[in-house]
Protein backbone atom coordinates (compact mmCIF):
# COMPACT_ATOMS: atom_id res chain seq x y z
CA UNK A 1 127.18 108.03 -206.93
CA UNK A 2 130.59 109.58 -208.11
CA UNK A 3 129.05 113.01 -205.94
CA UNK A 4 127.86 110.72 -202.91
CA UNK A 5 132.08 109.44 -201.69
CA UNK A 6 131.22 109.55 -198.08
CA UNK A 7 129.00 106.75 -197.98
CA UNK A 8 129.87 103.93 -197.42
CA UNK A 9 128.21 102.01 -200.68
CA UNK A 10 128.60 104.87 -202.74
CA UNK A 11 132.01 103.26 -204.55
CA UNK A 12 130.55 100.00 -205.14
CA UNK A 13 127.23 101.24 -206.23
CA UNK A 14 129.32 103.80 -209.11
CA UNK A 15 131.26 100.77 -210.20
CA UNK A 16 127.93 98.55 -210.43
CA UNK A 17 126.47 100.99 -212.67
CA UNK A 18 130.20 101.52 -215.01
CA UNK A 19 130.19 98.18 -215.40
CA UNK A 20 126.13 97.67 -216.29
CA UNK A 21 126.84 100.76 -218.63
CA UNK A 22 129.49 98.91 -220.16
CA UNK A 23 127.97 95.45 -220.68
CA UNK A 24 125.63 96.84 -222.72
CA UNK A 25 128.17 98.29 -224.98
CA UNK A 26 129.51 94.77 -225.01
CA UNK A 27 132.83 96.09 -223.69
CA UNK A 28 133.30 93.05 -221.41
CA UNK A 29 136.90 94.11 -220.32
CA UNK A 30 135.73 96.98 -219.06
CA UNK A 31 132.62 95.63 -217.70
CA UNK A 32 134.47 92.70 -216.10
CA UNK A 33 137.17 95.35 -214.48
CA UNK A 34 134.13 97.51 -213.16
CA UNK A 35 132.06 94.82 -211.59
CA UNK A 36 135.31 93.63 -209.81
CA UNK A 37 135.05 96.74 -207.92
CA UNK A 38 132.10 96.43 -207.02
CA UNK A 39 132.64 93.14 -205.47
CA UNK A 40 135.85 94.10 -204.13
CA UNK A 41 134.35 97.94 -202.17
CA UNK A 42 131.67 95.71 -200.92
CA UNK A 43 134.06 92.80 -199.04
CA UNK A 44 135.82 96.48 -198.09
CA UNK A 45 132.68 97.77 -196.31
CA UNK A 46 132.09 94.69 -194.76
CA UNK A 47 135.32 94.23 -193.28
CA UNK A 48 135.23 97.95 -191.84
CA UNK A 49 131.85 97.69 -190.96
CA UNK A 50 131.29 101.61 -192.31
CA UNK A 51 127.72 102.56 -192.65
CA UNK A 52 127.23 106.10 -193.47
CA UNK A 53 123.52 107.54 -193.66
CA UNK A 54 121.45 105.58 -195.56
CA UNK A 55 124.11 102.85 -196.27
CA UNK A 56 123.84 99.12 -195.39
CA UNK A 57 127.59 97.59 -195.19
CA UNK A 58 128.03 94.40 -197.41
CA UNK A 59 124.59 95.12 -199.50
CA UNK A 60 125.32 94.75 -202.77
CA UNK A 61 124.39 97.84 -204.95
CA UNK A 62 122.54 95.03 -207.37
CA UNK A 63 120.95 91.84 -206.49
CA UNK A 64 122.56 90.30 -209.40
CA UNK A 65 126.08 91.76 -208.93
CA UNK A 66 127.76 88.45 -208.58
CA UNK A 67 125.97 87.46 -211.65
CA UNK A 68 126.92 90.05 -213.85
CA UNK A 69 130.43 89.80 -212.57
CA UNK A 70 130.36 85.72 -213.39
CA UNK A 71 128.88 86.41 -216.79
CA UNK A 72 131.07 89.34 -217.56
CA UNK A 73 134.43 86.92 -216.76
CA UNK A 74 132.97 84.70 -218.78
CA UNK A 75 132.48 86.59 -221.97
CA UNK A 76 136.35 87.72 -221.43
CA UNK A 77 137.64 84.13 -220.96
CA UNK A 78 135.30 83.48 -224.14
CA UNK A 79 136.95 86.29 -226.55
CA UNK A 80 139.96 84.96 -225.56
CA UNK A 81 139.78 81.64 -226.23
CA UNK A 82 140.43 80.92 -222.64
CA UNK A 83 137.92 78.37 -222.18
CA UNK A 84 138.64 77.01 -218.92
CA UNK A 85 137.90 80.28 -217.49
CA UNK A 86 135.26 80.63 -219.58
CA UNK A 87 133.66 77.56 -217.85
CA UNK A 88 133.86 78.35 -214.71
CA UNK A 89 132.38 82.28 -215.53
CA UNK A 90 129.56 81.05 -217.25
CA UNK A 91 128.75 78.34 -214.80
CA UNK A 92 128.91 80.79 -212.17
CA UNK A 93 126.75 83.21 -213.46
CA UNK A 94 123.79 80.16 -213.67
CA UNK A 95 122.50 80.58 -216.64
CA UNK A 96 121.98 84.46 -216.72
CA UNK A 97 120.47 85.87 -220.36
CA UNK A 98 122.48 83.16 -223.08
CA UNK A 99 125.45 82.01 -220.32
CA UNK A 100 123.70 78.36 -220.29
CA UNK A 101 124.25 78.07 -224.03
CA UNK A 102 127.72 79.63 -223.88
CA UNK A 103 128.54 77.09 -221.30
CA UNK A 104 128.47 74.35 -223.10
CA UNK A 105 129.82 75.72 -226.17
CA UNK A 106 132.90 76.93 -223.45
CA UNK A 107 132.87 73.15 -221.93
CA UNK A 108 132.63 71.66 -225.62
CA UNK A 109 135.34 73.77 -226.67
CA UNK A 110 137.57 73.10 -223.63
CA UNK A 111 136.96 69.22 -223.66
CA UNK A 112 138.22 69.59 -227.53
CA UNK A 113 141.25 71.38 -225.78
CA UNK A 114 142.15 68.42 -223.53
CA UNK A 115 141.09 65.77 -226.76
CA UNK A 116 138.35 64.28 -224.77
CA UNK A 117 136.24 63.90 -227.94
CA UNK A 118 132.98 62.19 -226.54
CA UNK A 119 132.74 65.09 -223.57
CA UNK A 120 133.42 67.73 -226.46
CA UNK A 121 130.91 66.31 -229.04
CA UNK A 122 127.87 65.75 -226.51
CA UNK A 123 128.31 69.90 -225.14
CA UNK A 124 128.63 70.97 -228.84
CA UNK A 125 125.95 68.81 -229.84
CA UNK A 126 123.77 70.10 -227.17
CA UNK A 127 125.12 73.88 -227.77
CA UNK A 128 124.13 73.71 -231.24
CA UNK A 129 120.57 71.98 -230.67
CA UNK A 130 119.87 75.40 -229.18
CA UNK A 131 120.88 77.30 -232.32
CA UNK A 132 124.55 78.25 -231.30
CA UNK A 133 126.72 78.41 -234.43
CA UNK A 134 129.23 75.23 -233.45
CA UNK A 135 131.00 75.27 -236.60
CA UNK A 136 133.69 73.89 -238.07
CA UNK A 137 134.42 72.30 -234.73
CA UNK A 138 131.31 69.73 -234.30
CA UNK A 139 131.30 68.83 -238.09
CA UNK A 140 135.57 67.72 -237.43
CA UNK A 141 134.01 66.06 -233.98
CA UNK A 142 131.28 64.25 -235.67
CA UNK A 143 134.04 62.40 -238.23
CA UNK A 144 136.25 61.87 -235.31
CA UNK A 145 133.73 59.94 -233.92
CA UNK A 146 132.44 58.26 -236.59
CA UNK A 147 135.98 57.12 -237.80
CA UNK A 148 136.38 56.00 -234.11
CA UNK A 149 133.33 53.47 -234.04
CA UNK A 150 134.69 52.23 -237.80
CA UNK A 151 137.76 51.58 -236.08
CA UNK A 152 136.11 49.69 -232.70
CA UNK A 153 134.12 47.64 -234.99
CA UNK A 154 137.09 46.99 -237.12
CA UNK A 155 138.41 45.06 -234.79
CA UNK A 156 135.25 43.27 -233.20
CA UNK A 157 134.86 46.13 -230.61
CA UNK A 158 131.48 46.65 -231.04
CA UNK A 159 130.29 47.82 -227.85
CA UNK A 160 132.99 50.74 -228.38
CA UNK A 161 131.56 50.89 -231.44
CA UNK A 162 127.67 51.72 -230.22
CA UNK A 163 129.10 53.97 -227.47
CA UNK A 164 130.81 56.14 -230.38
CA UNK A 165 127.56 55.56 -232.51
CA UNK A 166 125.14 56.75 -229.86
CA UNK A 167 126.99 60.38 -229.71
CA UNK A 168 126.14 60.95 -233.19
CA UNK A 169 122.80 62.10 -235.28
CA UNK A 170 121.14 59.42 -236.88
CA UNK A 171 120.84 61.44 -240.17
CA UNK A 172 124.95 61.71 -239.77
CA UNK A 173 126.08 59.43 -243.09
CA UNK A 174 125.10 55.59 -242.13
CA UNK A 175 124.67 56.01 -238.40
CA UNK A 176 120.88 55.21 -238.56
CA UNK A 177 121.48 51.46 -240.25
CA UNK A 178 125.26 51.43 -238.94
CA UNK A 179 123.86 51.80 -235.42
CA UNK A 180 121.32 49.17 -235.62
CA UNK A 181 123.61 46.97 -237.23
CA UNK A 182 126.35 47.16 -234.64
CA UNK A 183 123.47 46.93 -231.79
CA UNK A 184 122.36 43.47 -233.40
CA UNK A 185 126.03 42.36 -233.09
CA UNK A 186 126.18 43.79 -229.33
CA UNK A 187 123.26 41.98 -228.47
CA UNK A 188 124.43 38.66 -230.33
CA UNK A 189 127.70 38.76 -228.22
CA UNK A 190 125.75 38.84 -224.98
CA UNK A 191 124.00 36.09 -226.46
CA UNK A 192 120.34 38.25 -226.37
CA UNK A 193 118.97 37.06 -230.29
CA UNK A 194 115.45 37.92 -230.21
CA UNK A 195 117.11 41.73 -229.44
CA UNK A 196 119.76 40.48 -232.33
CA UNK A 197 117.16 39.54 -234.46
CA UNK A 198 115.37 42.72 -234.50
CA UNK A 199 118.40 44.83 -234.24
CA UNK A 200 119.54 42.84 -237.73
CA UNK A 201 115.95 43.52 -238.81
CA UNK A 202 116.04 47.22 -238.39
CA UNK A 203 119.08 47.26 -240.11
CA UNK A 204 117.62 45.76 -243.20
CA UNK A 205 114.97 48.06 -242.82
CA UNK A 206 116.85 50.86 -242.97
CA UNK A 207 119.20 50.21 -245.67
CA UNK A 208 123.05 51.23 -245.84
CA UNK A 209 124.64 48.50 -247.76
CA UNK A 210 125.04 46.13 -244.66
CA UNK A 211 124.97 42.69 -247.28
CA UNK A 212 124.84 40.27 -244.21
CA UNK A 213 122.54 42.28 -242.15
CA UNK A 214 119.82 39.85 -243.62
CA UNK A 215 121.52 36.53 -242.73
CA UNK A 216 122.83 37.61 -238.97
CA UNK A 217 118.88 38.11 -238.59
CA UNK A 218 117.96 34.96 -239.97
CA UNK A 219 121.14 32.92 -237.81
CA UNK A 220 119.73 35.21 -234.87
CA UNK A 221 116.32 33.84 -235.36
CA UNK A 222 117.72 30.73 -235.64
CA UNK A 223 119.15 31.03 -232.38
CA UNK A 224 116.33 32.19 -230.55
CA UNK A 225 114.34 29.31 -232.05
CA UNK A 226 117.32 27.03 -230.37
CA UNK A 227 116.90 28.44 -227.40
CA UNK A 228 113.31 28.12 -227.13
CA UNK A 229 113.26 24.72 -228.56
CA UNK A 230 111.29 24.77 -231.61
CA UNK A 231 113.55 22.52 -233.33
CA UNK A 232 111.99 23.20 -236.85
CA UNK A 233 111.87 26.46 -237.22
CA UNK A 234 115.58 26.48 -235.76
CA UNK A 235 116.15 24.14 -238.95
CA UNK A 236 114.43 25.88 -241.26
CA UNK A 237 115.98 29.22 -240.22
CA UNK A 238 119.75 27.51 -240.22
CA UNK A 239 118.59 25.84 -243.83
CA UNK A 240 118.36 28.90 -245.54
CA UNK A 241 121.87 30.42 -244.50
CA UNK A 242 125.19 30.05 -246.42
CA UNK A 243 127.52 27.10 -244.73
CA UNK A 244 130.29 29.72 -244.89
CA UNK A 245 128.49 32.01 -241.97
CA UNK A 246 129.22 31.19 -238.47
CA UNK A 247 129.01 27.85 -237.25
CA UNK A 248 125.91 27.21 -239.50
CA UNK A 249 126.70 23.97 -240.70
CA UNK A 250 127.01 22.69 -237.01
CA UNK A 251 123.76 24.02 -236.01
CA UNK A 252 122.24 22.61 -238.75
CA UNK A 253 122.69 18.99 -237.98
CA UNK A 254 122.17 19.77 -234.31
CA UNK A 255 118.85 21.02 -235.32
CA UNK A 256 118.38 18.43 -237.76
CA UNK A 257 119.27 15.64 -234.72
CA UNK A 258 116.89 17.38 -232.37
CA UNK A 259 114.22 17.31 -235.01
CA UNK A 260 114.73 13.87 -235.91
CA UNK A 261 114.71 12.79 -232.48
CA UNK A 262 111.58 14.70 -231.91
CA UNK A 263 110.26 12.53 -234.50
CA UNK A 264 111.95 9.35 -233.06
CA UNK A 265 113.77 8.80 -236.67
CA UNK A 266 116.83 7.68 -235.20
CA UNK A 267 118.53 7.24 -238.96
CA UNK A 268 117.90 11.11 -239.10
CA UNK A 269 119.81 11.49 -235.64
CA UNK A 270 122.50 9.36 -236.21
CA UNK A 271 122.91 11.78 -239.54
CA UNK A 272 122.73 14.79 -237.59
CA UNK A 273 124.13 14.32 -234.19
CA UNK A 274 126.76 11.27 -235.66
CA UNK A 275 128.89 14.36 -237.81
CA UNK A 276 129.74 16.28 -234.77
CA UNK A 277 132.02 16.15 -231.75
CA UNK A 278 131.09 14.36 -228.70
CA UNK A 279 131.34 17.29 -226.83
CA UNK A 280 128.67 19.62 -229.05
CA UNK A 281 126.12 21.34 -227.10
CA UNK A 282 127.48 20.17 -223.48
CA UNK A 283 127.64 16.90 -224.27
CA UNK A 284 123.81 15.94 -225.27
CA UNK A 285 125.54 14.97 -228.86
């Protein structure tokens, strides 16, 4: 091509092959520079609409020109730790030979850059999965996380605390009881116990040192029992629990009332419904 100037895709073409020549040394300055050129003498022929014998203006000398030239910027941007470029070069080149993995070890990398710990974690996460070395960055990202859902449920956040949960492995320390755990207490907030109760239940399951894992299942079946109104198992559920958890001891003589009543022994409802407020369970006390 160097021997072939007057046509018109003869300059292109050359730099096409320098910079093919050079990706496969793995010089990607060089290969990036060359494949520039390319792009560049073809937007040249174009414009001056030159075609010399057996030249067609604006072909490019490879079908996957663009693509090399995406993937070449990208591996640049990546050696330089310029990851925002290297996002867009990978993403550009579509997945060409390993730029889908690279891309999201580029987008995990860059997300870390602007602190936006989920984003970073779930590209990492995903980068790794498909055997890309990750390291030591998604080991630091897993703890942030992890800390952050300790944190959230510190402080009775718990659906921040399954959000931060769900981003992690379930072999990651406690996450596989910790998650169903904080699930039961999501689904207790939103008032949903028989998806409590077998949240709770999982956790038990599982293990991971949750003490009152056992007892939220048993108040959550308790609960649904309420709910449903099967008045003794409510009671007997509610009977078994510490007076300390919840507002056990006032669903126990609610229970024990609606029972009672059931029964039409009115000494047992005057002992269960007379203890509490007027205004217990919309006013039916």
């Amino acid at each position: 091509f160097a021997a072939c100037r007057g046509l018109a895709d003869s300059v292109a073409r050359a730099a096409y092959v320098r910079g093919r020549a050079a990706a496969e040394a793995e010089e990607w300055g060089a290969a990036c520079g060359a494949f520039a050129e390319a792009v560049d003498a073809v937007a040249v022929a174009v414009a001056l609409d030159e075609a010399g014998p057996g030249a067609s203006p604006g072909v490019s000398p490879g079908p996957d020109l663009s693509t090399w030239h995406a993937y070449a910027s990208g591996r640049v941007a990546e050696g330089e730790c310029a990851w925002a470029d290297a996002v867009e070069g990978f993403a550009g080149a579509g997945g060409f030979l390993d730029g889908g993995v690279r891309l999201l070890y580029a987008r995990g990398r860059h997300a870390a850059d602007r602190e936006a710990w989920p984003e970073a974690l779930v590209d990492l996460e995903a980068a790794a999965a498909q055997g890309w070395d990750a390291e030591p960055w998604l080991s630091d990202l897993r703890e942030r996380t992890y800390q952050g859902a300790l944190d959230a449920a510190g402080v009775g956040n718990w659906a921040g605390a399954l959000t931060g949960l769900d981003l992690l492995p379930l072999d990651f320390r406690d996450v596989r009881p910790r998650k169903c755990y904080v699930r039961g207490q999501v689904a207790a907030s939103g008032g949903d116990w028989p998806k409590a109760a077998d949240a709770f239940g999982e956790c038990v399951a599982a293990g991971g040192g949750f003490d009152d894992a056992d007892a939220l299942r048993t108040y959550a079946q308790g609960r649904r029992c309420q709910d449903e109104s099967r008045w003794q198992d409510a009671l007997a559920c509610f009977a078994r629990l510490s007076s300390d958890l919840l507002d056990v001891p006032d669903r126990l003589l609610y229970a024990r009332g609606r029972v009672a009543d059931a029964r039409a022994e009115w000494a047992g409802v005057i002992d269960g419904f007379g203890r509490l407020p007027d205004t217990y369970a919309h006013g039916e006390v």
